[in-house]
C-alpha atoms as a PDB file:
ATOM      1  CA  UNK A   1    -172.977-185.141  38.827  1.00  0.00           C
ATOM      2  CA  UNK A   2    -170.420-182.584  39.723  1.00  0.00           C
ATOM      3  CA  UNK A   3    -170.619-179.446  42.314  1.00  0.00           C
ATOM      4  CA  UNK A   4    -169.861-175.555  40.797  1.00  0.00           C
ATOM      5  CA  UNK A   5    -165.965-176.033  39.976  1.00  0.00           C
ATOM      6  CA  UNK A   6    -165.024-179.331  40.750  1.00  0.00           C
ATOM      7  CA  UNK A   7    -161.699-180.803  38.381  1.00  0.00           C
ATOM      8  CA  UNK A   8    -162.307-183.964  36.542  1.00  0.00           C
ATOM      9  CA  UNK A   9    -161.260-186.928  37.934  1.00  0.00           C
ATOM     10  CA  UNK A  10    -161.732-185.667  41.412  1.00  0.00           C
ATOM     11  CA  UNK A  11    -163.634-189.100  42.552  1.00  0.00           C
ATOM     12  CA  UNK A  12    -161.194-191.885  43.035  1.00  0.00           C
ATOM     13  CA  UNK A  13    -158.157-189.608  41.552  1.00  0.00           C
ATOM     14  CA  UNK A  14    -159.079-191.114  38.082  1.00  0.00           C
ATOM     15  CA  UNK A  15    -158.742-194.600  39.437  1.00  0.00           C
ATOM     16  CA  UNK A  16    -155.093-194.805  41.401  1.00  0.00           C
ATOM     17  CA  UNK A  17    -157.560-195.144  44.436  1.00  0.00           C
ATOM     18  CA  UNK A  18    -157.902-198.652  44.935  1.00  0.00           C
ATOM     19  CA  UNK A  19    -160.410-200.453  47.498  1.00  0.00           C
ATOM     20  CA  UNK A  20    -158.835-203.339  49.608  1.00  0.00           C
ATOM     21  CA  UNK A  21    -161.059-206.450  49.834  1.00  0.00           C
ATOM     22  CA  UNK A  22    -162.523-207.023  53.140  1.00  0.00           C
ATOM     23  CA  UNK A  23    -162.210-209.340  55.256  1.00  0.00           C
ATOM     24  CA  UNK A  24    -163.916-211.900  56.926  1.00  0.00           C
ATOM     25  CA  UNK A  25    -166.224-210.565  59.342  1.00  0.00           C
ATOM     26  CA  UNK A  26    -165.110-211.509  63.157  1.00  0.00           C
ATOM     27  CA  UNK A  27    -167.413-213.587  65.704  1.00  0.00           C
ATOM     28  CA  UNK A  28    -169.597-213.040  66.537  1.00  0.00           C
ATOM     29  CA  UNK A  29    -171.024-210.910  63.349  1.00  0.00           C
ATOM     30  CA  UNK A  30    -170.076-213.766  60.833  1.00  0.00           C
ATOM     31  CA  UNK A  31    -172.649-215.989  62.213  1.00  0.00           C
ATOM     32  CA  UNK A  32    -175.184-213.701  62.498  1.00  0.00           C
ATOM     33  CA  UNK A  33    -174.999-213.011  58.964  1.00  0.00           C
ATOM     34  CA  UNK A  34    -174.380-216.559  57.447  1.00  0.00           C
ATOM     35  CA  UNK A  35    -175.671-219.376  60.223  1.00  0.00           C
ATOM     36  CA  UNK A  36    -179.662-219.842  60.032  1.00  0.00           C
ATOM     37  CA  UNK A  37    -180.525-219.831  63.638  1.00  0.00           C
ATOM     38  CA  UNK A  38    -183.628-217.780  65.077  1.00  0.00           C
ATOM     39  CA  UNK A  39    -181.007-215.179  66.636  1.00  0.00           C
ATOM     40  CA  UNK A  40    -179.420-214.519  63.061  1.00  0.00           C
ATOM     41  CA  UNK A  41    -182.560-214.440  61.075  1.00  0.00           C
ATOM     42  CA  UNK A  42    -183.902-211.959  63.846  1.00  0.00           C
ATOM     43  CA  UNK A  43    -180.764-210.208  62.872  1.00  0.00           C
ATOM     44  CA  UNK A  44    -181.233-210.269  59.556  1.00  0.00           C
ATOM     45  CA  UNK A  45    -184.684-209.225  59.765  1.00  0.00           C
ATOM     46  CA  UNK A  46    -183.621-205.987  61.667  1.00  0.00           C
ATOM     47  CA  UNK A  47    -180.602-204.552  61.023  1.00  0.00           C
ATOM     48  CA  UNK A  48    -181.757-202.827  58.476  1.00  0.00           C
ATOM     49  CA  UNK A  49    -183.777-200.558  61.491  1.00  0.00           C
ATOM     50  CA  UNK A  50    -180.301-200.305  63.177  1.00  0.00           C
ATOM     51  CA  UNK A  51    -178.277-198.800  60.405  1.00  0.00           C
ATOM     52  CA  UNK A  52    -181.229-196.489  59.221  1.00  0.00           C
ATOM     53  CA  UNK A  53    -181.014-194.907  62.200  1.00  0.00           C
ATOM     54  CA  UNK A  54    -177.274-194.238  62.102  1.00  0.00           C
ATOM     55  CA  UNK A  55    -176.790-193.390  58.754  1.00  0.00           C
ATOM     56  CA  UNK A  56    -177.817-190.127  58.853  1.00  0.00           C
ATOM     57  CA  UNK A  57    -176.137-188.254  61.970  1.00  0.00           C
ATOM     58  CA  UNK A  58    -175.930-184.143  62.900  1.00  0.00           C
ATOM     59  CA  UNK A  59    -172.662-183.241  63.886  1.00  0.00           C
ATOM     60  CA  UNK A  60    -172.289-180.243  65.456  1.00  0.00           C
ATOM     61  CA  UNK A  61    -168.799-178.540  64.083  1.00  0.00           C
ATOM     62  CA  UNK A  62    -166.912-176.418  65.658  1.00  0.00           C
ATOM     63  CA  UNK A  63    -164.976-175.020  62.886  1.00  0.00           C
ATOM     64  CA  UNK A  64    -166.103-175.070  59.097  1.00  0.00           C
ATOM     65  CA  UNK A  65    -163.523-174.762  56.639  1.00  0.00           C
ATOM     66  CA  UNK A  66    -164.581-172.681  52.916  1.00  0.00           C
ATOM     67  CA  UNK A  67    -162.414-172.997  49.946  1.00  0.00           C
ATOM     68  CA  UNK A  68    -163.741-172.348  46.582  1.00  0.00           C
ATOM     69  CA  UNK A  69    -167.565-172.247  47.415  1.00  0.00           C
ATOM     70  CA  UNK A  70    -167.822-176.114  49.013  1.00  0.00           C
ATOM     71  CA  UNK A  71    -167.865-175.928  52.961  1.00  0.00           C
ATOM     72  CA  UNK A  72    -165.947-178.681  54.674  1.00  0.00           C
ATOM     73  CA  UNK A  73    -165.140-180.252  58.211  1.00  0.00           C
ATOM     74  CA  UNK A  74    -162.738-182.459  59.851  1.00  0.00           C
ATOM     75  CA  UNK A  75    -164.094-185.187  62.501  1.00  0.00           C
ATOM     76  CA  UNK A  76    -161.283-185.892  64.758  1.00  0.00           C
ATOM     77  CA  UNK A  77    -161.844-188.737  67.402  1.00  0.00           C
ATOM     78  CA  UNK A  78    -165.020-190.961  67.083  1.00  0.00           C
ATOM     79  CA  UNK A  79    -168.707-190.459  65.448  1.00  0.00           C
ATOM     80  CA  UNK A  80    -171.547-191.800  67.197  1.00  0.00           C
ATOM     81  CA  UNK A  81    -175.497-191.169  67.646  1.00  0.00           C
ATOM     82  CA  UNK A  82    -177.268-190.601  70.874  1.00  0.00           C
ATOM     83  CA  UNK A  83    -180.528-192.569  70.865  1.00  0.00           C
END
């Protein structure tokens, strides 16, 4: 799927993009993924709740860019959600 005028290969820049492997997550996240404790499967039970609620955030913009018909921002600084 493609928007009105976009080049091909515009995703990934026909693969010279490459993804670095992450890394180990840091303490105290790792346990609470892998270790079986009450606190991490509570964890695991509910993060799902935690991330829904981020993932999809209003921003309020203060400038919006236009070039060929696709609207754009820039975030500068940090993104967070008020809850």
């Amino acid at each position: 799927m493609k928007f009105k005028g976009e080049s091909a290969g515009i995703c990934c820049s026909n693969g010279t993009v490459r993804i670095p492997n992450i890394d180990e997550p840091p303490e105290p996240m790792e346990t609470l993924l892998e270790s079986s404790t009450s606190i991490s499967e509570y964890f695991l039970e509910n993060i799902n709740k935690y991330n829904n609620a981020f993932h999809m955030t209003s921003f309020g913009v203060v400038e919006t860019i236009v070039e060929n018909d696709m609207p754009t921002f820039k975030i500068r600084g940090q993104v967070s959600s008020i809850i």
